[in-house]
PDB file of N, CA and C in Angstrom:
ATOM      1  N   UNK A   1     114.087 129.041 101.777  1.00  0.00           N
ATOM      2  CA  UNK A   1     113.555 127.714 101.491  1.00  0.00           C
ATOM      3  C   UNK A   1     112.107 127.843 101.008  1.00  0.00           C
ATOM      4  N   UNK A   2     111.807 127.086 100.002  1.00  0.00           N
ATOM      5  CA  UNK A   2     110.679 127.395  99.475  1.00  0.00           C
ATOM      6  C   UNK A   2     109.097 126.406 100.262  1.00  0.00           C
ATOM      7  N   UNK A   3     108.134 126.783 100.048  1.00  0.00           N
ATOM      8  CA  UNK A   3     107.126 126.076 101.169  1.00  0.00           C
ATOM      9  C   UNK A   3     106.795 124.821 100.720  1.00  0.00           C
ATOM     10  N   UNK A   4     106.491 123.827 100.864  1.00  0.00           N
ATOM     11  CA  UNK A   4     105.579 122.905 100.818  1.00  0.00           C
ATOM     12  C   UNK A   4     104.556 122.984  99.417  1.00  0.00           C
ATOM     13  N   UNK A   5     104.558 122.226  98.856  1.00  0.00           N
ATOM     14  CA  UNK A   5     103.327 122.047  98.019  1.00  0.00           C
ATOM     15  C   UNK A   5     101.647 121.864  98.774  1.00  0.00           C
ATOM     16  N   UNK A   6     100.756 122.410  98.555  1.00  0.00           N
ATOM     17  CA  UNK A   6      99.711 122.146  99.408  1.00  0.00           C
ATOM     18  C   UNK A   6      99.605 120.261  99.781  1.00  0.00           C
ATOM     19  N   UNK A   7      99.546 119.492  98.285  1.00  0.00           N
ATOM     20  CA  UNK A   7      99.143 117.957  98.269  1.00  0.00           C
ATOM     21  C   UNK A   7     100.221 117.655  99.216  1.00  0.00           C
ATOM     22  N   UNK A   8     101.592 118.030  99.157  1.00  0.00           N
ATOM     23  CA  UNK A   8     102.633 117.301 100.255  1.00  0.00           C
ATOM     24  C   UNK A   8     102.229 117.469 101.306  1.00  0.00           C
ATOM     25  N   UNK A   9     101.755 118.697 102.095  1.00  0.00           N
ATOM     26  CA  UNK A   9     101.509 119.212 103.503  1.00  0.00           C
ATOM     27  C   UNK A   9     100.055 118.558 103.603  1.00  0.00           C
ATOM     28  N   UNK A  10      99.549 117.669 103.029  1.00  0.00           N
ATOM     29  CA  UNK A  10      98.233 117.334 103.269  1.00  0.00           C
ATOM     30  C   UNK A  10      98.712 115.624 103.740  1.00  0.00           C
ATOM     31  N   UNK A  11      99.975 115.186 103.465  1.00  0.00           N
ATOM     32  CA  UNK A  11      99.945 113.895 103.357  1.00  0.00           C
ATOM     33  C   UNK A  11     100.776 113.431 105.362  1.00  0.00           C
ATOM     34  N   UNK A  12     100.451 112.316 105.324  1.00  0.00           N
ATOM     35  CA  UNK A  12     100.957 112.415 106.405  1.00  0.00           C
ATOM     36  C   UNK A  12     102.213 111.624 106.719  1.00  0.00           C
ATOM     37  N   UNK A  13     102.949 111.704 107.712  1.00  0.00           N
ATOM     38  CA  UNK A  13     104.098 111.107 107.935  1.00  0.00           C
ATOM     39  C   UNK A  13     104.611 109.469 107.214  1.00  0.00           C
ATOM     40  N   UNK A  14     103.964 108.655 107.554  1.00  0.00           N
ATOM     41  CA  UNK A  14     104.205 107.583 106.297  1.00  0.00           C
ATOM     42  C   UNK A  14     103.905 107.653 105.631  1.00  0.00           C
ATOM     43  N   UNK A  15     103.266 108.346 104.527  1.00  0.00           N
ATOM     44  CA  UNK A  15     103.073 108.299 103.037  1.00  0.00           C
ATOM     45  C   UNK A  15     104.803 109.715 102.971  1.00  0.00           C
ATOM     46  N   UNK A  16     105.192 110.515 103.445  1.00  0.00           N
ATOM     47  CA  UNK A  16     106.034 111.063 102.900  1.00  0.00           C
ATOM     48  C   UNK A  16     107.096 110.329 103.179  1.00  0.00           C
ATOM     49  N   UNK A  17     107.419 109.103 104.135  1.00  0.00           N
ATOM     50  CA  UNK A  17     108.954 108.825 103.809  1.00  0.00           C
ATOM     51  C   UNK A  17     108.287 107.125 103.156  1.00  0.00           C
ATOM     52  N   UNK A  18     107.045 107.392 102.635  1.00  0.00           N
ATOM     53  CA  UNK A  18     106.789 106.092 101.573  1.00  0.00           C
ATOM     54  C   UNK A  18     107.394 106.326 100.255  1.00  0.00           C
ATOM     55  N   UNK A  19     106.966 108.187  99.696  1.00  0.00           N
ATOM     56  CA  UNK A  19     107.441 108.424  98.294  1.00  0.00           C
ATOM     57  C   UNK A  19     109.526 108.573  98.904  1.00  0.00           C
ATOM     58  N   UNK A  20     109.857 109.162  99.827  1.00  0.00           N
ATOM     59  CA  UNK A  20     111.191 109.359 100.066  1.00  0.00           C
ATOM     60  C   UNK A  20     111.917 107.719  99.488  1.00  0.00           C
ATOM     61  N   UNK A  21     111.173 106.352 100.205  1.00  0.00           N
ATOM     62  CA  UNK A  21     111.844 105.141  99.873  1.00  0.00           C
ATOM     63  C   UNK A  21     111.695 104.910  98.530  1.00  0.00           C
ATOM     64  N   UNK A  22     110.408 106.045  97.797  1.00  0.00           N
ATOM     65  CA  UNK A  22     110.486 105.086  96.533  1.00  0.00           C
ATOM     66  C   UNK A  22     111.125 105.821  95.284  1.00  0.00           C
ATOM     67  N   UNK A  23     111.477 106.894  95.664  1.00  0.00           N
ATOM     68  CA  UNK A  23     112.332 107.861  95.287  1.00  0.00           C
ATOM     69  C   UNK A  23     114.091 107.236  95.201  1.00  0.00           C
ATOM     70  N   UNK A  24     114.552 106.393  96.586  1.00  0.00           N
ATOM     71  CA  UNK A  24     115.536 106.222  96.803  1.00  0.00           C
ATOM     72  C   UNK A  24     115.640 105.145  95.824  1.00  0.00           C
ATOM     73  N   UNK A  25     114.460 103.981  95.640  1.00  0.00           N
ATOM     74  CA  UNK A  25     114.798 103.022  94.905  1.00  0.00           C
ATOM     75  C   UNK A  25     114.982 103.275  93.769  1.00  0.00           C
ATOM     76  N   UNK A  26     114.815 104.597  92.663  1.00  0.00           N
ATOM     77  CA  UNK A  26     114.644 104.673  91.586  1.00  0.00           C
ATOM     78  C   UNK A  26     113.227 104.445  90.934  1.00  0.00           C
ATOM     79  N   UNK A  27     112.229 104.542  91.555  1.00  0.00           N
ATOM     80  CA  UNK A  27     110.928 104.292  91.565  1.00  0.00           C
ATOM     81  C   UNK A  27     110.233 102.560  91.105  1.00  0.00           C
ATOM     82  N   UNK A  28     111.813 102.139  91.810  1.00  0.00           N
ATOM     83  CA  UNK A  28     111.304 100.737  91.500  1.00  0.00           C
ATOM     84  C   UNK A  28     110.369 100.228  92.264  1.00  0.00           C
ATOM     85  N   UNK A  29     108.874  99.687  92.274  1.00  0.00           N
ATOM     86  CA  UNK A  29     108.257  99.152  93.023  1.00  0.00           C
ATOM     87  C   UNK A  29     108.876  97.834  93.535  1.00  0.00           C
ATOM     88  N   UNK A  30     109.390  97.279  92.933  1.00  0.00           N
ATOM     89  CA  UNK A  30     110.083  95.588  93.326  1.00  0.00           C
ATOM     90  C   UNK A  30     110.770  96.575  93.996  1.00  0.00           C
ATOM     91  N   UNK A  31     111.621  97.412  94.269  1.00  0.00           N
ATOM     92  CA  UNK A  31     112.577  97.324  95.424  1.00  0.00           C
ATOM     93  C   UNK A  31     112.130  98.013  96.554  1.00  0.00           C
ATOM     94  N   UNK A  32     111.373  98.718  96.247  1.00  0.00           N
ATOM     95  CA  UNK A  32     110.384  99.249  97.680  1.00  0.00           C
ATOM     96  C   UNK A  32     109.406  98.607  98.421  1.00  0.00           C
ATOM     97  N   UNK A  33     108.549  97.217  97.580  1.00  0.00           N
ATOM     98  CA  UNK A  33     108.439  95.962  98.199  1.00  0.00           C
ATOM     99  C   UNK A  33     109.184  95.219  99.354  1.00  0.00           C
ATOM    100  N   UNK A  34     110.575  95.465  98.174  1.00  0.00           N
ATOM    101  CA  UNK A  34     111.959  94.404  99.677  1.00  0.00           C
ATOM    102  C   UNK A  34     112.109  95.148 100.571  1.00  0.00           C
ATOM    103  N   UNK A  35     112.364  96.893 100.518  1.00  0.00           N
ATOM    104  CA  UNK A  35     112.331  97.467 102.128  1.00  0.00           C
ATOM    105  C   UNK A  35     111.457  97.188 102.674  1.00  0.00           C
ATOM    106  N   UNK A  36     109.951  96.727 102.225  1.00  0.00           N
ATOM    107  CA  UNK A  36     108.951  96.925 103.340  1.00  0.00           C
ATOM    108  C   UNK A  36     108.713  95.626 104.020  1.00  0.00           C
ATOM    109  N   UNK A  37     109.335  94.441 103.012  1.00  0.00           N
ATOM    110  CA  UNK A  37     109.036  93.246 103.263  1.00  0.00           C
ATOM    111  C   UNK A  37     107.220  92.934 103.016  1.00  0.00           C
ATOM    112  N   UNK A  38     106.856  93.069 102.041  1.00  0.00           N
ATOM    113  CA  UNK A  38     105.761  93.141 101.342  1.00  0.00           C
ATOM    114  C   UNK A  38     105.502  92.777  99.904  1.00  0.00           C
ATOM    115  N   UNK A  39     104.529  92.087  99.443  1.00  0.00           N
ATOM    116  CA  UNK A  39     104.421  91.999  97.890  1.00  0.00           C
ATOM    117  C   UNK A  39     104.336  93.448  96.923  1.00  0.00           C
ATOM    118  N   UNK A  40     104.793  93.153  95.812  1.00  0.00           N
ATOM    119  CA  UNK A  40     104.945  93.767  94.656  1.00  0.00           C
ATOM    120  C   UNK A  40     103.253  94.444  94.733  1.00  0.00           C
ATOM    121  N   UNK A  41     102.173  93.494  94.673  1.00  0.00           N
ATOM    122  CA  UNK A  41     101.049  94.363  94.900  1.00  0.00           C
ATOM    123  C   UNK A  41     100.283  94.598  95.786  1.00  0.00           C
ATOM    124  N   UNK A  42     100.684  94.461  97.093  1.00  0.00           N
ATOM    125  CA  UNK A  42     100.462  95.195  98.218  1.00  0.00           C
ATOM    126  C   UNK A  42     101.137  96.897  98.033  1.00  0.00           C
ATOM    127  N   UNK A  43     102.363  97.144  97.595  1.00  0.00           N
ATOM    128  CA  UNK A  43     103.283  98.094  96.878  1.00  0.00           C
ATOM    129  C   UNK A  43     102.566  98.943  96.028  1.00  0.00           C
ATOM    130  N   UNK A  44     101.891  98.295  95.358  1.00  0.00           N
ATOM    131  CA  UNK A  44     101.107  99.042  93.928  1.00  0.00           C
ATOM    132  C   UNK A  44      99.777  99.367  94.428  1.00  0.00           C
ATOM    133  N   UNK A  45      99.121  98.811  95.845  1.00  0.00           N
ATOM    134  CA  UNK A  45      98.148  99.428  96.298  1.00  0.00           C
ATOM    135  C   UNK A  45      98.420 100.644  97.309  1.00  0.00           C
ATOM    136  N   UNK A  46      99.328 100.194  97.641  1.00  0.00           N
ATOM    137  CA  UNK A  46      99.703 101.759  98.559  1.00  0.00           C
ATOM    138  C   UNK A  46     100.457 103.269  97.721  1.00  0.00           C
ATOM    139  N   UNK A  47     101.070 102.527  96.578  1.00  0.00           N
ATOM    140  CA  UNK A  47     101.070 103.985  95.638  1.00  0.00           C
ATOM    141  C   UNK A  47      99.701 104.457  95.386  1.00  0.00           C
ATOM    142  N   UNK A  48      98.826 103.628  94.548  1.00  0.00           N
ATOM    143  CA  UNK A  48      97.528 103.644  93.962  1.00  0.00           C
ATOM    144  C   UNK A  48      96.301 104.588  94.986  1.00  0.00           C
ATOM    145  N   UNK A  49      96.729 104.384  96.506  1.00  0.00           N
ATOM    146  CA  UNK A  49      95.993 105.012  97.335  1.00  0.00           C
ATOM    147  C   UNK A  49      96.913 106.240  97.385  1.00  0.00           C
ATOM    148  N   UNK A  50      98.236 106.516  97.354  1.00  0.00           N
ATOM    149  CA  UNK A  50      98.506 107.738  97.416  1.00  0.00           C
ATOM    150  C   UNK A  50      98.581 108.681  96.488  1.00  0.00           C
ATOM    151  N   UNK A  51      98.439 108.031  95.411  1.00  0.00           N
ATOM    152  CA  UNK A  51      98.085 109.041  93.968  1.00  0.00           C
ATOM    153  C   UNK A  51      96.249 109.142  94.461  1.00  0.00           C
ATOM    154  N   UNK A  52      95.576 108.772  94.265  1.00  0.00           N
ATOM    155  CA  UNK A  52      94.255 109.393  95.065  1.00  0.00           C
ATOM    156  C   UNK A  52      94.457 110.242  95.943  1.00  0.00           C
ATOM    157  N   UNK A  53      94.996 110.203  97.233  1.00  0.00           N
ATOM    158  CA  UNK A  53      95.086 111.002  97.782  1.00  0.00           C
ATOM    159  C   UNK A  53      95.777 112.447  97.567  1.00  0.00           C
ATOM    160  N   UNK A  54      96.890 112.503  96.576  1.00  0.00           N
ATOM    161  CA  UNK A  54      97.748 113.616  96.345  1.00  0.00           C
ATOM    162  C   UNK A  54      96.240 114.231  95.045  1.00  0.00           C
ATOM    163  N   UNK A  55      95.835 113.589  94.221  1.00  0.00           N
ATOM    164  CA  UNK A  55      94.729 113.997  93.318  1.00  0.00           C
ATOM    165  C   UNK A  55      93.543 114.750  94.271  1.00  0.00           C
ATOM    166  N   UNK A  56      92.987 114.253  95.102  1.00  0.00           N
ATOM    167  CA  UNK A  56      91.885 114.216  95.941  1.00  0.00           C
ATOM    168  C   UNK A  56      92.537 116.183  96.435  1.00  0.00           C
ATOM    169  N   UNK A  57      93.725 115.743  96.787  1.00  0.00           N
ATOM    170  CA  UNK A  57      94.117 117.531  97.479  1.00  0.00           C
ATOM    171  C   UNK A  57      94.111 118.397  96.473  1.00  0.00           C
ATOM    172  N   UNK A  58      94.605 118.324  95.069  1.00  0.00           N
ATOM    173  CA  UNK A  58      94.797 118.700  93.885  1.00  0.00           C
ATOM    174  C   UNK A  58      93.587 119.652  93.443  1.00  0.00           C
ATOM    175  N   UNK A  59      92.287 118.692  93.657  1.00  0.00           N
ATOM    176  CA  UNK A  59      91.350 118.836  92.979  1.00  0.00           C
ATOM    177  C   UNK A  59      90.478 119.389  94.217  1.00  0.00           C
ATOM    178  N   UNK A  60      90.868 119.452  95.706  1.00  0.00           N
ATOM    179  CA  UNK A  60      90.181 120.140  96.641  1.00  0.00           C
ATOM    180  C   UNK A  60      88.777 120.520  96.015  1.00  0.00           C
ATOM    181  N   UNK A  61      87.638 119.900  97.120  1.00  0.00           N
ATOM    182  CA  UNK A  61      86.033 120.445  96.475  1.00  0.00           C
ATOM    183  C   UNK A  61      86.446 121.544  97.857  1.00  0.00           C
ATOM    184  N   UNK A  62      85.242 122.569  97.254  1.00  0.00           N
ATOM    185  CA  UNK A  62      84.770 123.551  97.795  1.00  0.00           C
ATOM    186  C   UNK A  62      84.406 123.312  99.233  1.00  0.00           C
ATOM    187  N   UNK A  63      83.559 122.401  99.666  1.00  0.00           N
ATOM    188  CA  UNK A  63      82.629 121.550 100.548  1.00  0.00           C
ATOM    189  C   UNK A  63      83.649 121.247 101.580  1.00  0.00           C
ATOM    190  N   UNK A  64      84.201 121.169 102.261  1.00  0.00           N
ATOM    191  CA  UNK A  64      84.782 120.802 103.727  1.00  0.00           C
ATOM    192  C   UNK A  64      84.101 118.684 103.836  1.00  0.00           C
ATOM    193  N   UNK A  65      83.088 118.935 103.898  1.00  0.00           N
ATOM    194  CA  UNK A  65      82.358 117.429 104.333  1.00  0.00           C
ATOM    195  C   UNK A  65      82.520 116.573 103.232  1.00  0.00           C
ATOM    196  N   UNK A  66      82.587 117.177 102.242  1.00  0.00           N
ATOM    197  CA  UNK A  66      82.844 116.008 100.902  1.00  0.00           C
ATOM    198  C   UNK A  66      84.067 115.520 100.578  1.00  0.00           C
ATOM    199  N   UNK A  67      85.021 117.260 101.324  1.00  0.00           N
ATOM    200  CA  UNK A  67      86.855 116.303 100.977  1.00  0.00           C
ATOM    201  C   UNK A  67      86.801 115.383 102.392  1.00  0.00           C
ATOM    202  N   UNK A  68      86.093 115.210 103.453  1.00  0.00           N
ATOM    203  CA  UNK A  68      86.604 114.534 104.326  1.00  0.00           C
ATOM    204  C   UNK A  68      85.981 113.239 104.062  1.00  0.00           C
ATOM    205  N   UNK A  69      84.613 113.231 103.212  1.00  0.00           N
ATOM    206  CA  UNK A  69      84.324 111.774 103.085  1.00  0.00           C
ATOM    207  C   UNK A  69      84.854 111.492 101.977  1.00  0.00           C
ATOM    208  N   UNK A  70      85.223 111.683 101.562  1.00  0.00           N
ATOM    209  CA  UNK A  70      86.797 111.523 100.144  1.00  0.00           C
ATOM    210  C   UNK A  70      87.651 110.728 100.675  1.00  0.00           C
ATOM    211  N   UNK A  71      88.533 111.754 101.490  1.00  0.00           N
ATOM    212  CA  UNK A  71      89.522 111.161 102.215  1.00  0.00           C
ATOM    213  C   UNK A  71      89.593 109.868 103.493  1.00  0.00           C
ATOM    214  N   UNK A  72      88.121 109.966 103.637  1.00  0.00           N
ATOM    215  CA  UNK A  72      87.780 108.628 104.963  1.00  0.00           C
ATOM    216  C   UNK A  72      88.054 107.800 103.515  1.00  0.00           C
ATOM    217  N   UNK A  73      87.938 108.230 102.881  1.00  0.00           N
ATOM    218  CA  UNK A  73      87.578 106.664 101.054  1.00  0.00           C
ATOM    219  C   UNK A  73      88.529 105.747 101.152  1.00  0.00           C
ATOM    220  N   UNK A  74      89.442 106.885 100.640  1.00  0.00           N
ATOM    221  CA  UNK A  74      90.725 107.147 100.198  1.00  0.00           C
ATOM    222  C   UNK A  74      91.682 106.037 101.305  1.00  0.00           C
ATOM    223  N   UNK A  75      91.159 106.544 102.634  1.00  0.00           N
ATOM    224  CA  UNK A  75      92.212 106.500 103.997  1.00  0.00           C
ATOM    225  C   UNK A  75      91.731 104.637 103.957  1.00  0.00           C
ATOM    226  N   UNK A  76      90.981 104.171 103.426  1.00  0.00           N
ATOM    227  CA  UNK A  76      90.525 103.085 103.328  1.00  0.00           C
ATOM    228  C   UNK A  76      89.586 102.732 105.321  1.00  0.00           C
ATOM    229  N   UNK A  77      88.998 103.848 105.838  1.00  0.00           N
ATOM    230  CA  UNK A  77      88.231 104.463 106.923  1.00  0.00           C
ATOM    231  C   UNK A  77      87.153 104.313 106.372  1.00  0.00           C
ATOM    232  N   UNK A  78      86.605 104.066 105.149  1.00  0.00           N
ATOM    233  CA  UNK A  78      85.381 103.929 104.662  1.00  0.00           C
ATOM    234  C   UNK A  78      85.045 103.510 103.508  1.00  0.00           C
ATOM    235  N   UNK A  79      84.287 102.264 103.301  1.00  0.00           N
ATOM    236  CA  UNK A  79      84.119 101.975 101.863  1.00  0.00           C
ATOM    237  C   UNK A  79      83.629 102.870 100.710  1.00  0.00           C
ATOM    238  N   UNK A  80      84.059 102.788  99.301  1.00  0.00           N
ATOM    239  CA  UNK A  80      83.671 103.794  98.616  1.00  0.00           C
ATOM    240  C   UNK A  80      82.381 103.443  98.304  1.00  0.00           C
ATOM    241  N   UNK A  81      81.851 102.478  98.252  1.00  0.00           N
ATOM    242  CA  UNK A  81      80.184 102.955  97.979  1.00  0.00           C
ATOM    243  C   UNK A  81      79.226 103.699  99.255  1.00  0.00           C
ATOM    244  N   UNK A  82      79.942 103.454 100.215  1.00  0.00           N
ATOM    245  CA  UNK A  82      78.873 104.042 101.449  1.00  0.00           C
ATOM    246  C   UNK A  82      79.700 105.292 101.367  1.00  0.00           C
ATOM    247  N   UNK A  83      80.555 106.126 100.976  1.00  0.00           N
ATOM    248  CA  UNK A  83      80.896 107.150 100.616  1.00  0.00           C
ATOM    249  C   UNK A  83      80.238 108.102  99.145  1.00  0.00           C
ATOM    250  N   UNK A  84      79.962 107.174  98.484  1.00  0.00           N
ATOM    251  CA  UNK A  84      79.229 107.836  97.717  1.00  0.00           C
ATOM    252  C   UNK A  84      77.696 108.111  97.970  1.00  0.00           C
ATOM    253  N   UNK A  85      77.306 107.381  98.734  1.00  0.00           N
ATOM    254  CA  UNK A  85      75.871 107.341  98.694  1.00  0.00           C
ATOM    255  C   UNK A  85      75.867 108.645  99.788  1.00  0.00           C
ATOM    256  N   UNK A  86      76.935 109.069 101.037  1.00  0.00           N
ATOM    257  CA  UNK A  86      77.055 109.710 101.984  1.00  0.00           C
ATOM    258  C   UNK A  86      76.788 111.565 100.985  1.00  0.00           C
ATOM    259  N   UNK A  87      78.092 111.312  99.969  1.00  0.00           N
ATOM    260  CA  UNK A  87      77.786 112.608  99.569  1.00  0.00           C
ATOM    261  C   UNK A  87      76.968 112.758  98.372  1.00  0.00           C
ATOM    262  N   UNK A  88      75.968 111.760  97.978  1.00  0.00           N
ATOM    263  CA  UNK A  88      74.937 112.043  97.295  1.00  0.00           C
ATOM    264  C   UNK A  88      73.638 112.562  98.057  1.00  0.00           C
ATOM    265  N   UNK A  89      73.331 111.577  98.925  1.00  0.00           N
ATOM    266  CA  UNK A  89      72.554 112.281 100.190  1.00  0.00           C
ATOM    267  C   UNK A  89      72.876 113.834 100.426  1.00  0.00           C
ATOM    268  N   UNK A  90      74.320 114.039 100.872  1.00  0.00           N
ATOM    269  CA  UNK A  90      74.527 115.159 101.538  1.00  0.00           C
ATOM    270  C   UNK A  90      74.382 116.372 100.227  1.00  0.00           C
ATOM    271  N   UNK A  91      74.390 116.159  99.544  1.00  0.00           N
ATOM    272  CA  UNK A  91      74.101 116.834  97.966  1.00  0.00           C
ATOM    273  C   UNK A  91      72.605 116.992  97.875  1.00  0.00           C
ATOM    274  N   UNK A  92      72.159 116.675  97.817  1.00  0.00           N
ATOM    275  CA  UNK A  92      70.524 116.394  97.900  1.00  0.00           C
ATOM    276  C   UNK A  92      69.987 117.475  98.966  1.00  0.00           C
ATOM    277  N   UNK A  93      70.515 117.279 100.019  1.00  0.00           N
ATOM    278  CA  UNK A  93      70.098 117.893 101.212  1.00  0.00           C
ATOM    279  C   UNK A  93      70.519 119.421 100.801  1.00  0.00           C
ATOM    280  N   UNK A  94      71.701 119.605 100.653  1.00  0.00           N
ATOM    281  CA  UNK A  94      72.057 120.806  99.790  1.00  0.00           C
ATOM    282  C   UNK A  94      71.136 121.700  98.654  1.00  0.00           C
ATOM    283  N   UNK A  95      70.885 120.702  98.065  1.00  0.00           N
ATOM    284  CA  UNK A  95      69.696 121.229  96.831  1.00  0.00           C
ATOM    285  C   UNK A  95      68.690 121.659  97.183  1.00  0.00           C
ATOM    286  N   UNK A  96      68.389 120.850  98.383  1.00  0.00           N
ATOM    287  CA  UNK A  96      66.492 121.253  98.909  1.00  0.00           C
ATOM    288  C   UNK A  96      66.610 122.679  99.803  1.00  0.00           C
ATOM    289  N   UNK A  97      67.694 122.942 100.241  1.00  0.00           N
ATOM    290  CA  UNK A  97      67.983 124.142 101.408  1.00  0.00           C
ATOM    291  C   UNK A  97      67.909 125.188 100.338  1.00  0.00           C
TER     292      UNK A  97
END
C-alpha cells in the first residue's frame, strides 16, 4: 500500500471525510451542501479553506513558526491580518539576529 501524500497526512479527520463526501457527490457542491444541511456557500467556504490548507502544506516554509501562524489563519484560529503582521514582526526579528 502506498503512503499518504504529505498535504493528506497534514489534514485532519473532518476535512478528509469532507473531500471523501465530495468525492462521493461527484464534486457537486449543491450536493455536499444537502449532506451537511448547509448553504451552497457556507460549502464553497469550507472547500476554499481546504484548498489553502492542502496549498499551505504544499508550499511548506522552512520556519516551523510561520507554517503554524499560517495554519492558525487558515484554521480560521486567527485573523489574517494579525497573522501577517505576527510573521512580519517575527521576520524582522530574524533579520536583526
Amino acid at each position: 500500500m502506498a503512503a499518504s501524500p504529505t498535504w493528506m497526512a497534514a489534514l485532519e479527520e473532518e476535512d478528509l471525510t469532507f473531500i471523501k463526501k465530495f468525492i462521493l457527490s461527484s464534486g457537486s457542491l449543491k450536493e455536499v451542501a444537502a449532506v451537511y444541511g448547509v448553504s451552497y456557500p457556507t460549502v464553497r467556504l469550507r472547500l476554499d479553506r481546504l484548498i489553502q490548507k492542502i496549498q499551505l502544506t504544499e508550499s511548506a516554509e522552512a520556519d516551523p513558526y510561520v507554517s503554524l501562524v499560517k495554519r492558525l489563519a487558515v484554521d480560521d484560529r486567527l485573523d489574517f491580518d494579525t497573522a501577517k503582521i505576527l510573521i512580519s514582526a517575527y521576520r524582522k526579528t530574524r533579520e536583526a539576529e
